[in-house]
Protein backbone atom coordinates (compact mmCIF):
# COMPACT_ATOMS: atom_id res chain seq x y z
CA UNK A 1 33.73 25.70 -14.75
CA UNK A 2 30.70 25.82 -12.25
CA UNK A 3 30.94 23.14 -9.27
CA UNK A 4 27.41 21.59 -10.14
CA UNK A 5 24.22 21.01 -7.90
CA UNK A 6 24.08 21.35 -4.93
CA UNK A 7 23.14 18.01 -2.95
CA UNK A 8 19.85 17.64 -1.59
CA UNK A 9 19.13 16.13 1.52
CA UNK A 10 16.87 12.88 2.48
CA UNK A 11 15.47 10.22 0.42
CA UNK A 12 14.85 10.04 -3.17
CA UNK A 13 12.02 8.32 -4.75
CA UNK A 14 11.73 7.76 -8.49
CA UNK A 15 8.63 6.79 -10.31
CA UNK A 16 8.64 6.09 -13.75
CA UNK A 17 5.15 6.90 -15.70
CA UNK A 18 4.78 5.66 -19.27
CA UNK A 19 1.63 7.44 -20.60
CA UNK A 20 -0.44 7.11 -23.84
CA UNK A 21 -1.99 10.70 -24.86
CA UNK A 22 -4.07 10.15 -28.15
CA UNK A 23 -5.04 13.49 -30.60
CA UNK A 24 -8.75 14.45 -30.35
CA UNK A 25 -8.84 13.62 -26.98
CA UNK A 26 -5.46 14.83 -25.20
CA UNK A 27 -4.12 17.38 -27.32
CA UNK A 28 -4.13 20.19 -24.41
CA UNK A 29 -2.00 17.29 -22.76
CA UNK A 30 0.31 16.70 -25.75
CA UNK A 31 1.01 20.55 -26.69
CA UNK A 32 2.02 20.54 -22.71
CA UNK A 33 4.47 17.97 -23.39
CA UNK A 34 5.46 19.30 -26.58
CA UNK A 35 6.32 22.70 -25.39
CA UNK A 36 8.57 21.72 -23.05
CA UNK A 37 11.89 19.99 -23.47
CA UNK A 38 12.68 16.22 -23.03
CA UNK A 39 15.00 16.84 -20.62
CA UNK A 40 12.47 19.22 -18.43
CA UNK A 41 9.69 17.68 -18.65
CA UNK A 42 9.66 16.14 -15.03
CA UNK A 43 10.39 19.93 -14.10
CA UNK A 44 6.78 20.71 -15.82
CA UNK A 45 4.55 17.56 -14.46
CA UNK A 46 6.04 18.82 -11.09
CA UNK A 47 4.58 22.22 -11.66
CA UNK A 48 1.49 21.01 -12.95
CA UNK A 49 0.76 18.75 -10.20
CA UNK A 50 1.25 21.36 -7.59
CA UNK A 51 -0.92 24.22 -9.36
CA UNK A 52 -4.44 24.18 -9.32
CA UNK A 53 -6.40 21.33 -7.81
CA UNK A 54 -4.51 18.21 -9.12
CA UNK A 55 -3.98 16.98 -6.23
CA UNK A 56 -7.28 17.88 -4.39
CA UNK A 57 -9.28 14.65 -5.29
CA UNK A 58 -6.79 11.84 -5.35
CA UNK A 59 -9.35 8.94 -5.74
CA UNK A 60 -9.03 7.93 -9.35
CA UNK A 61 -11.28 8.67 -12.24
CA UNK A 62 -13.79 6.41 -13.11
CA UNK A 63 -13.40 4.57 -16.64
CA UNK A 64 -15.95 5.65 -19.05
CA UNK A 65 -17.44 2.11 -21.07
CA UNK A 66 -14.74 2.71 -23.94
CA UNK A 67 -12.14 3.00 -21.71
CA UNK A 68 -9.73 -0.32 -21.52
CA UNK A 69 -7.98 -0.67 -18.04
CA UNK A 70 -4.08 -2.09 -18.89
CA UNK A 71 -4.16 -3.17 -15.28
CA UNK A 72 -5.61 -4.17 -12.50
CA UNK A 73 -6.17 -1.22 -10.30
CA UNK A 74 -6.54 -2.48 -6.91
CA UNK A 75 -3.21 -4.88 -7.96
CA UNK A 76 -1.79 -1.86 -8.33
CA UNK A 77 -2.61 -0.07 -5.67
CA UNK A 78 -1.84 -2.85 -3.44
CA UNK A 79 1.99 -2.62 -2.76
């Protein structure tokens, strides 16, 4: 029987992401998620993030007119 992880050191921070991907518009997106399993998928946004330039520009897009906003951005961004 293996002894498990090994601990990791300093502080944790969770964030929990619920996101809507919609066929004929995000299906590179969903065959991303869909390759990978539940239980790694975490594993793969983590890889995504850090490879290429997601995290070059961090302002956020801007909404196209069809686009409906959930929230209130600056609300948001305001902790």
């Amino acid at each position: 029987m293996g002894r498990g992880r090994k601990p990791k050191q300093g502080v944790r921070h969770k964030y929990e992401i619920k996101l809507y991907l919609w066929e004929g518009e995000d299906d590179d997106l969903i065959a991303f998620f869909e390759s990978l399993p539940k239980r790694k998928r975490a594993a793969g946004v983590r890889m995504a993030l850090r490879s290429g330039d997601a995290l070059a520009n961090l302002s956020p897009p801007e909404p196209d007119d069809d686009d409906e906003m959930d929230f209130d951005l600056d609300d948001f961004l305001s902790f």
